[in-house]
PDB file of N, CA and C in Angstrom:
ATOM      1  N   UNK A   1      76.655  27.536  31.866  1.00  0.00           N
ATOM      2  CA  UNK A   1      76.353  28.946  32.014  1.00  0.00           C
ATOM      3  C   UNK A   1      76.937  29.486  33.312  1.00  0.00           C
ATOM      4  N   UNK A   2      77.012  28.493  34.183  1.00  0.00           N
ATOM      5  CA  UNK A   2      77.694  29.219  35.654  1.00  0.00           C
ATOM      6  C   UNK A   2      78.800  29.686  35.415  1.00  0.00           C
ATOM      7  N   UNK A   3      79.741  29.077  34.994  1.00  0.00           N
ATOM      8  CA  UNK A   3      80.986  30.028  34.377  1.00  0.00           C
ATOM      9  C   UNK A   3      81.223  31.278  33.685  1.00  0.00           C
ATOM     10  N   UNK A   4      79.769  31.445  32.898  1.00  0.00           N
ATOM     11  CA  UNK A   4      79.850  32.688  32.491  1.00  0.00           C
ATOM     12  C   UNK A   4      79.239  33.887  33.369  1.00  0.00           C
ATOM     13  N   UNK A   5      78.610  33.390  34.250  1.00  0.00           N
ATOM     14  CA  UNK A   5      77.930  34.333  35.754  1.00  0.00           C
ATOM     15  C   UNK A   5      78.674  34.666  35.906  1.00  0.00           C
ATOM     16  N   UNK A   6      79.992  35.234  35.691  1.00  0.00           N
ATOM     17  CA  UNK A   6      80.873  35.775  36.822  1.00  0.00           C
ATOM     18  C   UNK A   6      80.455  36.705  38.359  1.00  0.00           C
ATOM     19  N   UNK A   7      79.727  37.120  37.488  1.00  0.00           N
ATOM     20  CA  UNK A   7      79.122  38.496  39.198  1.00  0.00           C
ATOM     21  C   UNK A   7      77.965  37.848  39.425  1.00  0.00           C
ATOM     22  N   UNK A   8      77.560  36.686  39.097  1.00  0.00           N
ATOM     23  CA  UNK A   8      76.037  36.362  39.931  1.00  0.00           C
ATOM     24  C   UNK A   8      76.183  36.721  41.478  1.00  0.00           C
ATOM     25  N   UNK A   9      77.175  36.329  42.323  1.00  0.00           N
ATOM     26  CA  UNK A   9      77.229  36.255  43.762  1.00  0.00           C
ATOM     27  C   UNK A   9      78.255  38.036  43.877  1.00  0.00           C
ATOM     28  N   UNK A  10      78.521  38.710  43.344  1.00  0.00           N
ATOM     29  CA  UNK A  10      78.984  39.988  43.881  1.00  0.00           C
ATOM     30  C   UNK A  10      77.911  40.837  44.292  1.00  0.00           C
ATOM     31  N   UNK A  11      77.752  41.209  45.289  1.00  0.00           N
ATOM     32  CA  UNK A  11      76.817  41.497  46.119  1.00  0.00           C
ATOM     33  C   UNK A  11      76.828  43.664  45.408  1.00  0.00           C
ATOM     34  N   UNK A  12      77.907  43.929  45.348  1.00  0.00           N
ATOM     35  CA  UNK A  12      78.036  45.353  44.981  1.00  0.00           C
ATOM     36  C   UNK A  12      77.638  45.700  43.716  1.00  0.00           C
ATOM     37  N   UNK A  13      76.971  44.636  42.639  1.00  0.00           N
ATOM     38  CA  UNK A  13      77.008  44.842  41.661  1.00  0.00           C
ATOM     39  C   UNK A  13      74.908  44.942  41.867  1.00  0.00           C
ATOM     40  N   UNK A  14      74.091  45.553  40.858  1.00  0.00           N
ATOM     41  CA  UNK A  14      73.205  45.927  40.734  1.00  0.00           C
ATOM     42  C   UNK A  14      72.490  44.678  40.044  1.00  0.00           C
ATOM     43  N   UNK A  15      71.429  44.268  39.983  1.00  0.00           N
ATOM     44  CA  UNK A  15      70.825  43.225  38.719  1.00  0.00           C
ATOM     45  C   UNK A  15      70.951  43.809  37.537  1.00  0.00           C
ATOM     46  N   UNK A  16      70.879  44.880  37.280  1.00  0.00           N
ATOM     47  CA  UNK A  16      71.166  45.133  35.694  1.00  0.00           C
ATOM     48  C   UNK A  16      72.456  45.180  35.260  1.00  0.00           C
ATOM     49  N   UNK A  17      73.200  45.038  36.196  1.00  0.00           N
ATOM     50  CA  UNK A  17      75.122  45.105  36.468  1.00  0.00           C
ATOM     51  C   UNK A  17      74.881  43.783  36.040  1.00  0.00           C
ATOM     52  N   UNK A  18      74.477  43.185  36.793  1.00  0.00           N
ATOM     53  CA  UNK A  18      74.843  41.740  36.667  1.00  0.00           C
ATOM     54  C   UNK A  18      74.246  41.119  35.565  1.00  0.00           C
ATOM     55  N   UNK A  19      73.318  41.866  34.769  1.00  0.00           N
ATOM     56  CA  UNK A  19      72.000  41.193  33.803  1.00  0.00           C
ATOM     57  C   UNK A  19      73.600  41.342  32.777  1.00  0.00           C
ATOM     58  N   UNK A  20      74.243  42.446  32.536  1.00  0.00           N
ATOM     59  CA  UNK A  20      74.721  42.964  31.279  1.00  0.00           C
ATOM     60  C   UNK A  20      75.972  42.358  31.691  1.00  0.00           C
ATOM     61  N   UNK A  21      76.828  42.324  32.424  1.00  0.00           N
ATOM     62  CA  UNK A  21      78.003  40.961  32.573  1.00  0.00           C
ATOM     63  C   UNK A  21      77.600  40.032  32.153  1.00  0.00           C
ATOM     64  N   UNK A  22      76.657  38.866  32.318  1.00  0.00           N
ATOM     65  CA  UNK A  22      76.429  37.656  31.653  1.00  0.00           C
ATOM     66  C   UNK A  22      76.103  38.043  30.391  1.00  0.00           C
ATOM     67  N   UNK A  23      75.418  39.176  29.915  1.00  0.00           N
ATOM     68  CA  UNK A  23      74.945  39.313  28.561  1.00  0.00           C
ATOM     69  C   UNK A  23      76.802  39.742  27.440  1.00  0.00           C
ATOM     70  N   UNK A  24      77.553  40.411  28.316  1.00  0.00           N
ATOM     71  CA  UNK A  24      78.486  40.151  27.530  1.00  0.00           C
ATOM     72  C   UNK A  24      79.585  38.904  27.559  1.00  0.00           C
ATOM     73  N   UNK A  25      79.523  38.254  29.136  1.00  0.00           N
ATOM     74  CA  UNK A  25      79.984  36.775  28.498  1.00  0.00           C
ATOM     75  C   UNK A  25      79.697  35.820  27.809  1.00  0.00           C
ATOM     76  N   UNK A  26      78.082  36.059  27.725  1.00  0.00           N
ATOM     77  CA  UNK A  26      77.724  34.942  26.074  1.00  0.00           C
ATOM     78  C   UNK A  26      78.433  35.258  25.099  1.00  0.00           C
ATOM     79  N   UNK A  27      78.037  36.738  24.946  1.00  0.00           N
ATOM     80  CA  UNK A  27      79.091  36.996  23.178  1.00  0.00           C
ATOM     81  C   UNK A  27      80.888  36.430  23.479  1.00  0.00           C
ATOM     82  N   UNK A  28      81.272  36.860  24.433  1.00  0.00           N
ATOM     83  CA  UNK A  28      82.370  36.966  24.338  1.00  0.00           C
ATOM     84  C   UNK A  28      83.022  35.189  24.095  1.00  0.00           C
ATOM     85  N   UNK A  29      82.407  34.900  24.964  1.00  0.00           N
ATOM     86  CA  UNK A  29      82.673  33.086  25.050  1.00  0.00           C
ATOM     87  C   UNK A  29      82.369  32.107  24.025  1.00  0.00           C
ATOM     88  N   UNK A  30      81.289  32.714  23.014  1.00  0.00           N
ATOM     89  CA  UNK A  30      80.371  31.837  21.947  1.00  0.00           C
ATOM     90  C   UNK A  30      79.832  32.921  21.373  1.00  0.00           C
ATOM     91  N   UNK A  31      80.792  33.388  20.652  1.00  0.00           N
ATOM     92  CA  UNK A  31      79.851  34.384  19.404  1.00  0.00           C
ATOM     93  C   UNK A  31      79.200  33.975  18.258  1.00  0.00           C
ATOM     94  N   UNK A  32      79.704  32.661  17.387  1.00  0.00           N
ATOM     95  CA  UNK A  32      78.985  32.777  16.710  1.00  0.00           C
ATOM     96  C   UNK A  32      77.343  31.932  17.151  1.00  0.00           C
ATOM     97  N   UNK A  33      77.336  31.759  18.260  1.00  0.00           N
ATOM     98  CA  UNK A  33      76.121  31.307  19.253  1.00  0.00           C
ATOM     99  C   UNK A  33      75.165  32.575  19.333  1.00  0.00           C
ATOM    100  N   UNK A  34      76.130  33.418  19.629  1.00  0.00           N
ATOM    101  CA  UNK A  34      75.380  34.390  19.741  1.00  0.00           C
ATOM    102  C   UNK A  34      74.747  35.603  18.262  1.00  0.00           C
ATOM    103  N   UNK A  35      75.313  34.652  17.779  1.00  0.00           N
ATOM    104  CA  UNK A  35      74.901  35.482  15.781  1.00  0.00           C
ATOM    105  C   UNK A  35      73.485  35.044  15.742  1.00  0.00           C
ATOM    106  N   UNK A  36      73.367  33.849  15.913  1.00  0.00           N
ATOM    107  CA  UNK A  36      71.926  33.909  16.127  1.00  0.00           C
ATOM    108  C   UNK A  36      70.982  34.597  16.692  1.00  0.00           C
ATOM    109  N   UNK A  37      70.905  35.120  17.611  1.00  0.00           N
ATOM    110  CA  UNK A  37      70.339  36.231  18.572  1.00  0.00           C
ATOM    111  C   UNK A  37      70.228  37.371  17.902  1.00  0.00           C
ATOM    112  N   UNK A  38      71.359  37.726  17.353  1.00  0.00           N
ATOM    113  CA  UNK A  38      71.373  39.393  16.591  1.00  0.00           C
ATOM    114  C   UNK A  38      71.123  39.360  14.897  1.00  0.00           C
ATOM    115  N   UNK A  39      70.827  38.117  14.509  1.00  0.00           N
ATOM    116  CA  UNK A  39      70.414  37.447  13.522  1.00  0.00           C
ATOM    117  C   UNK A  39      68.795  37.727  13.603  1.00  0.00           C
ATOM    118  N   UNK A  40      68.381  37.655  14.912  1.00  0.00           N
ATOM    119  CA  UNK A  40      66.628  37.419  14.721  1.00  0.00           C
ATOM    120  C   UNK A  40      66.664  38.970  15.169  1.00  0.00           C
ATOM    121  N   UNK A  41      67.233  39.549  15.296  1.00  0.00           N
ATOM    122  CA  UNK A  41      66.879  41.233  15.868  1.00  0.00           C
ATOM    123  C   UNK A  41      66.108  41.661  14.550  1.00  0.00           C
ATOM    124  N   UNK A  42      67.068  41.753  13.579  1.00  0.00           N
ATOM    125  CA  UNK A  42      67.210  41.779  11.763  1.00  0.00           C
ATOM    126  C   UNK A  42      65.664  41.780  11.591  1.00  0.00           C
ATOM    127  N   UNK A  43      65.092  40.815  11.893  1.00  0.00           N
ATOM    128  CA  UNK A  43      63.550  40.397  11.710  1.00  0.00           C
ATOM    129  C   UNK A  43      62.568  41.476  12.136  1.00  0.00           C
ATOM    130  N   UNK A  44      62.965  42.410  12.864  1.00  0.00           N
ATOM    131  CA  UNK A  44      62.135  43.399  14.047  1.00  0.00           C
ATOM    132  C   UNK A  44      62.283  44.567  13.331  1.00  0.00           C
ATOM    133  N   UNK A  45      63.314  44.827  12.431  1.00  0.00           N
ATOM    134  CA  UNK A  45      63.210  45.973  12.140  1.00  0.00           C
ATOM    135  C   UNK A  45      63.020  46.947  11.065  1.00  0.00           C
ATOM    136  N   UNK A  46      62.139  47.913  11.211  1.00  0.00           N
ATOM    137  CA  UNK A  46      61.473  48.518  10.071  1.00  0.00           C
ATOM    138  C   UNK A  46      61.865  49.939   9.325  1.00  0.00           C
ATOM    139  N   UNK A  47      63.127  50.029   8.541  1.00  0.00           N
ATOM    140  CA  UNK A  47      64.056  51.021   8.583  1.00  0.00           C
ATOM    141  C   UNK A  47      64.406  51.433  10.460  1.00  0.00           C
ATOM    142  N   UNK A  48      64.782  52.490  10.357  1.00  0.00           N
ATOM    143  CA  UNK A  48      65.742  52.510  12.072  1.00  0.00           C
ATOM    144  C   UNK A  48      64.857  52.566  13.393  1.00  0.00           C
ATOM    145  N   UNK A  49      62.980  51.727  13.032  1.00  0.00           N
ATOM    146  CA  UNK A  49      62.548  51.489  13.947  1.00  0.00           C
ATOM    147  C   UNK A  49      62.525  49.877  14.284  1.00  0.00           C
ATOM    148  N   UNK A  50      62.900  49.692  15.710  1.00  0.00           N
ATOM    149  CA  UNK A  50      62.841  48.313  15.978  1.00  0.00           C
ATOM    150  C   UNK A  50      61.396  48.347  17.062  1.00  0.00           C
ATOM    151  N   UNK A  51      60.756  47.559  16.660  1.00  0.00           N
ATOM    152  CA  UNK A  51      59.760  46.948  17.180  1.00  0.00           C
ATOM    153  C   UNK A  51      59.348  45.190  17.253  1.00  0.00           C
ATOM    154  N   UNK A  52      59.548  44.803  18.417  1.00  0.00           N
ATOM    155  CA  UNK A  52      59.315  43.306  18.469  1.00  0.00           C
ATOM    156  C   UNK A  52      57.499  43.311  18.495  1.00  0.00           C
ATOM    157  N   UNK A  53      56.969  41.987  18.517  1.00  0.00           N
ATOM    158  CA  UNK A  53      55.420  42.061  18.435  1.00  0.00           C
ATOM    159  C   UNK A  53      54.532  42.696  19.924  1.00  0.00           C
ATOM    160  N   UNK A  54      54.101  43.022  19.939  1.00  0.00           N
ATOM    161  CA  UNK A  54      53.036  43.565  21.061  1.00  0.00           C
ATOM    162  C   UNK A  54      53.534  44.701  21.628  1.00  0.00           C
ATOM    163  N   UNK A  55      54.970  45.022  20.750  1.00  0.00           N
ATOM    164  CA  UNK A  55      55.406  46.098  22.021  1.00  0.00           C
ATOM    165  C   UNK A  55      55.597  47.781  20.981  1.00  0.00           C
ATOM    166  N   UNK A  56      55.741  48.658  21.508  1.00  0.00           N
ATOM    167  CA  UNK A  56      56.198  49.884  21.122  1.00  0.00           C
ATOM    168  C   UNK A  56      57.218  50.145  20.593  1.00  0.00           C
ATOM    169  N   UNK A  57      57.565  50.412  19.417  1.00  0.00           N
ATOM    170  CA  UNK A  57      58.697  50.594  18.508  1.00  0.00           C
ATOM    171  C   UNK A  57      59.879  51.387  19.286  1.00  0.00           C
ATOM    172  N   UNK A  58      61.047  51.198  19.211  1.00  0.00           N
ATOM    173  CA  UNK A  58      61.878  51.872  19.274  1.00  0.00           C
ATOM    174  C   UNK A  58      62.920  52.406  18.442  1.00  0.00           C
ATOM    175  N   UNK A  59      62.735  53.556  17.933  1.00  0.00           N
ATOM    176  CA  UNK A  59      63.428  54.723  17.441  1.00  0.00           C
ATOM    177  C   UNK A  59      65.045  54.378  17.774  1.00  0.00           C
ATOM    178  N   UNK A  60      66.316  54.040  16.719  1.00  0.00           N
ATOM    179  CA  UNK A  60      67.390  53.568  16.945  1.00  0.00           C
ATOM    180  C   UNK A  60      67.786  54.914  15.622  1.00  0.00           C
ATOM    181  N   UNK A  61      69.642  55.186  16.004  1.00  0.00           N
ATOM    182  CA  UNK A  61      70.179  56.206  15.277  1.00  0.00           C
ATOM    183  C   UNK A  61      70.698  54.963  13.861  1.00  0.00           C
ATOM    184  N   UNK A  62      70.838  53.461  14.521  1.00  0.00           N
ATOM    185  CA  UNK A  62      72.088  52.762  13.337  1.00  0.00           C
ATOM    186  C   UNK A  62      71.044  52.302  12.561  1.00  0.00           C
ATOM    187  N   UNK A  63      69.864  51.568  13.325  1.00  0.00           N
ATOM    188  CA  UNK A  63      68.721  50.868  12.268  1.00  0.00           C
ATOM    189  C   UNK A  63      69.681  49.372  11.767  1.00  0.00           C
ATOM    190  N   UNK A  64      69.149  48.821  11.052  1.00  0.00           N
ATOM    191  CA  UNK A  64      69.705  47.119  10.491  1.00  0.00           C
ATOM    192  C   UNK A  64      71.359  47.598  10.262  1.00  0.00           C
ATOM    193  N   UNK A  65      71.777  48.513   9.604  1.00  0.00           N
ATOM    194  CA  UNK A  65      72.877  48.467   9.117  1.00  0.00           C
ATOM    195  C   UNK A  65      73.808  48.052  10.501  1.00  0.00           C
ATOM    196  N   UNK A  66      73.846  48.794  11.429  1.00  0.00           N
ATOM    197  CA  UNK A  66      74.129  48.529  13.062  1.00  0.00           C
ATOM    198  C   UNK A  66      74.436  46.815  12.879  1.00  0.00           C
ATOM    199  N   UNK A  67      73.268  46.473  12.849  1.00  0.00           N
ATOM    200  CA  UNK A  67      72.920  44.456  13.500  1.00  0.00           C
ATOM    201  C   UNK A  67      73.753  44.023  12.489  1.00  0.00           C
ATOM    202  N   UNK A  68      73.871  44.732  10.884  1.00  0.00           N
ATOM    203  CA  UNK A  68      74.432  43.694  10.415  1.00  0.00           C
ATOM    204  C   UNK A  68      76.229  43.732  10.268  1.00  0.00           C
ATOM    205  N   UNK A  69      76.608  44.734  10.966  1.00  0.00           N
ATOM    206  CA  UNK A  69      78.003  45.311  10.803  1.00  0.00           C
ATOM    207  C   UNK A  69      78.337  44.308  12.362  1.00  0.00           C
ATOM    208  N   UNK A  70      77.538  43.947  12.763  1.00  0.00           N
ATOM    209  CA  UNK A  70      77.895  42.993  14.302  1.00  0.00           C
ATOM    210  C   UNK A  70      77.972  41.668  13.637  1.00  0.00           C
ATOM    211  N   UNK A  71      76.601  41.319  12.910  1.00  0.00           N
ATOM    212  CA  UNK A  71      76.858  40.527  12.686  1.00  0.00           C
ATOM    213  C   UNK A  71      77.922  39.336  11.662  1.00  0.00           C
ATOM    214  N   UNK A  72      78.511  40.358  10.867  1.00  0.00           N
ATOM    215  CA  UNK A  72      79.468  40.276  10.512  1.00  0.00           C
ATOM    216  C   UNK A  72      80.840  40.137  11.014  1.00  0.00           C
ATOM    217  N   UNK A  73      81.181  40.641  12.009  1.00  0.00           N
ATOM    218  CA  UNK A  73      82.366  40.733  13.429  1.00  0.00           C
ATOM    219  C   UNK A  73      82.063  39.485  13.818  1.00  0.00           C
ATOM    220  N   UNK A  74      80.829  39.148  14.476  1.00  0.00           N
ATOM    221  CA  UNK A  74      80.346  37.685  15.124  1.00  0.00           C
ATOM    222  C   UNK A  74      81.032  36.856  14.384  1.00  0.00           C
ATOM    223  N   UNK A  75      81.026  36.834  13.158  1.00  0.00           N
ATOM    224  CA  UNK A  75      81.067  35.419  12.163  1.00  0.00           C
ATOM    225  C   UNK A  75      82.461  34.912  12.288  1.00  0.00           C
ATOM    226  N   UNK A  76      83.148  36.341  12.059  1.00  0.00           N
ATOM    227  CA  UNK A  76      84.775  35.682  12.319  1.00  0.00           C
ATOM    228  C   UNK A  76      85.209  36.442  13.491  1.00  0.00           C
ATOM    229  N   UNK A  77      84.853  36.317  14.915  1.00  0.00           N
ATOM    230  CA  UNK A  77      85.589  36.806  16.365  1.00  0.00           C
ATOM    231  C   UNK A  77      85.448  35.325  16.978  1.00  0.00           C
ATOM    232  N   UNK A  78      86.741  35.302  17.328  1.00  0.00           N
ATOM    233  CA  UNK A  78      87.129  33.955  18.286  1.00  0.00           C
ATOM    234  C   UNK A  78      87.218  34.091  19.609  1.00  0.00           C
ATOM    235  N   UNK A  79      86.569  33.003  19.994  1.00  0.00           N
ATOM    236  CA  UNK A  79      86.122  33.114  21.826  1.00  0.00           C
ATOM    237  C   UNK A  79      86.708  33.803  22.577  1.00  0.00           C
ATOM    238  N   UNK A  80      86.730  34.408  23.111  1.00  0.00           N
ATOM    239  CA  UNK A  80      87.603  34.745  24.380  1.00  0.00           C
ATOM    240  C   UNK A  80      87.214  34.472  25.743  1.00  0.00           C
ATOM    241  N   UNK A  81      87.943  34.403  26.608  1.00  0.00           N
ATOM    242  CA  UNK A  81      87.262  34.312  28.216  1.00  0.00           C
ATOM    243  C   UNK A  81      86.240  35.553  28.603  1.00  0.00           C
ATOM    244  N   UNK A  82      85.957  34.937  29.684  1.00  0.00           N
ATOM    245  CA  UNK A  82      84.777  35.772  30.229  1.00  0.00           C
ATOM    246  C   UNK A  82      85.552  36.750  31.373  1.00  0.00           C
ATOM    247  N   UNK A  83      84.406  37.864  31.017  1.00  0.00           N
ATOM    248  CA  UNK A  83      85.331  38.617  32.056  1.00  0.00           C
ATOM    249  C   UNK A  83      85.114  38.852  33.650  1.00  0.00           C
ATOM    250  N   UNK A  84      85.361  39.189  34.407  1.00  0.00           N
ATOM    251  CA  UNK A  84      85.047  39.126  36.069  1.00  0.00           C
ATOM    252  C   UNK A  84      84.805  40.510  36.130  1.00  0.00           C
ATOM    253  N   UNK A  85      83.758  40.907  37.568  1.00  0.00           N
ATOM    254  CA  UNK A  85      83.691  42.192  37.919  1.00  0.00           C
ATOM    255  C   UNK A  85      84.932  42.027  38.896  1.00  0.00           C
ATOM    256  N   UNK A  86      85.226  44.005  39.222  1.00  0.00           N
ATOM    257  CA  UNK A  86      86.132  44.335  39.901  1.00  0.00           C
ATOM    258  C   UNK A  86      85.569  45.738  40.998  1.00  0.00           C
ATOM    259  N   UNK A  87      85.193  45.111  42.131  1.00  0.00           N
ATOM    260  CA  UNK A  87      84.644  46.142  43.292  1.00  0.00           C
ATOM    261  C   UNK A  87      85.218  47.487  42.860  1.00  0.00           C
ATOM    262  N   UNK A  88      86.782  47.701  42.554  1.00  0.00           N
ATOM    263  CA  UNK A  88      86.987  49.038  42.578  1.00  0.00           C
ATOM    264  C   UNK A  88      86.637  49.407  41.255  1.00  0.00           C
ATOM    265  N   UNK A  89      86.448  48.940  40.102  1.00  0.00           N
ATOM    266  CA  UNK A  89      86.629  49.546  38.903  1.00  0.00           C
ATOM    267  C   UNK A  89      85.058  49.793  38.649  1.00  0.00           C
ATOM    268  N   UNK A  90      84.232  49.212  39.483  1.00  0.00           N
ATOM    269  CA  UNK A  90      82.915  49.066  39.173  1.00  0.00           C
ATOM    270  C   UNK A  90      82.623  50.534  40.176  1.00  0.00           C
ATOM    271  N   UNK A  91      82.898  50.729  41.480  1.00  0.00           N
ATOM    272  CA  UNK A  91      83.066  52.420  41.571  1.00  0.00           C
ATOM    273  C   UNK A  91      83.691  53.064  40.964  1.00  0.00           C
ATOM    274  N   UNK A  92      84.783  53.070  40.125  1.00  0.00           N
ATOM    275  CA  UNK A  92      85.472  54.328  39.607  1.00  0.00           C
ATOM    276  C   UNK A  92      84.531  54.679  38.242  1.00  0.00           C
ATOM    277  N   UNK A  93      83.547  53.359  38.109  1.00  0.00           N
ATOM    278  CA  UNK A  93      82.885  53.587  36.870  1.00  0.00           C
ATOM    279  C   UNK A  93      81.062  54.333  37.644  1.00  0.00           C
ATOM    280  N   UNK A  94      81.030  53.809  38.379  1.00  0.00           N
ATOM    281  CA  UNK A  94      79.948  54.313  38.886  1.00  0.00           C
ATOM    282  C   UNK A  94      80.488  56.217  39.084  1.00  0.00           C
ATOM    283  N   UNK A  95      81.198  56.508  39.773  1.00  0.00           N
ATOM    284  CA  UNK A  95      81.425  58.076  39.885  1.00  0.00           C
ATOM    285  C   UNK A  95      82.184  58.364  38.569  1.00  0.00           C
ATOM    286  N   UNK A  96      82.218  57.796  37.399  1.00  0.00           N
ATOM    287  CA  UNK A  96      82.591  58.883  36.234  1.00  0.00           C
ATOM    288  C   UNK A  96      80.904  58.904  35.972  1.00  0.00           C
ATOM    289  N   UNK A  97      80.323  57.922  35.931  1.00  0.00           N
ATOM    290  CA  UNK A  97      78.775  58.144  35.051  1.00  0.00           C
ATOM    291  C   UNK A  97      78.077  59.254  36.365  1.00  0.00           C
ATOM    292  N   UNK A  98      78.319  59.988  37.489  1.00  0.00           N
ATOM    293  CA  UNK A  98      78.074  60.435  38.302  1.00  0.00           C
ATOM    294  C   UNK A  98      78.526  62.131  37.768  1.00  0.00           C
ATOM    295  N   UNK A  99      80.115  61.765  37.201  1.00  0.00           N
ATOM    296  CA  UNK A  99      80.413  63.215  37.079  1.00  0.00           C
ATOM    297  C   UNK A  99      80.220  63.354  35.756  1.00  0.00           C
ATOM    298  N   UNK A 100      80.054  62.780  34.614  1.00  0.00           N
ATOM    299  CA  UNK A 100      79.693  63.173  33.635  1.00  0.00           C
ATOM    300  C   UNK A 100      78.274  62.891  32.959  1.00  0.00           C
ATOM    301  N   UNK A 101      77.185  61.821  34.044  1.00  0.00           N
ATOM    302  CA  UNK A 101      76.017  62.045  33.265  1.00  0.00           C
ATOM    303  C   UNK A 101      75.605  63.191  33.557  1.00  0.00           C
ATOM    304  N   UNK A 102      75.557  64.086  34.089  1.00  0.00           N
ATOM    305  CA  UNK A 102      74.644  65.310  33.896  1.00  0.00           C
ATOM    306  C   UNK A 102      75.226  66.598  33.009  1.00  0.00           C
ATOM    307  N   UNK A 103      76.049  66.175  32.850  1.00  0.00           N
ATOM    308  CA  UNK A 103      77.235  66.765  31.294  1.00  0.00           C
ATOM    309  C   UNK A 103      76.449  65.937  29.941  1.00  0.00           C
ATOM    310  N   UNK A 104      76.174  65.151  30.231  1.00  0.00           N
ATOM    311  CA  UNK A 104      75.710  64.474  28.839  1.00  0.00           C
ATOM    312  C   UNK A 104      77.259  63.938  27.385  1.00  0.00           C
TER     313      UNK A 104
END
């Protein structure tokens, strides 16, 4: 798994920066590893509400059809490397979500 940390130690990157880099080097590195995962989503959901147990449903626009149009991609996408953060691209992305989240 350390290999797929790429930004564990980039200090400019946020924990949820860094939560969602490793969350896309699993898929990217071992997808159909990761079919499993979006395999048990499938289980949670009740037309386009997903609700896991104990918790509060969440209201989704795709609903199952979404999980299973991934999970289909999963079955036949071949590994690729993992990707690295990049100090500048990770600001140029921070000030577009700056100038266009309040545009929506």
């Amino acid at each position: 798994m350390a290999a797929m940390d790429t930004g564990g130690k980039a200090s400019y990157l946020t924990e949820l920066e860094k939560d969602i880099l490793l969350e896309l080097n699993l898929v990217r590195t071992n997808p159909q590893a990761y079919l499993a995962i979006v395999e048990a989503y499938a289980g949670f959901y009740n037309g386009p509400i997903l609700q896991f147990p104990g918790e509060v449903g969440i209201q989704t626009s795709e609903g199952i059809p979404a999980v299973r149009e991934l999970a289909n991609f999963l079955r036949r996408a071949p590994a690729v490397a993992p990707l690295s953060p990049s100090p500048g691209l990770t600001k140029a992305a921070r000030d577009h979500v700056r100038d266009q989240g309040p545009q929506g």
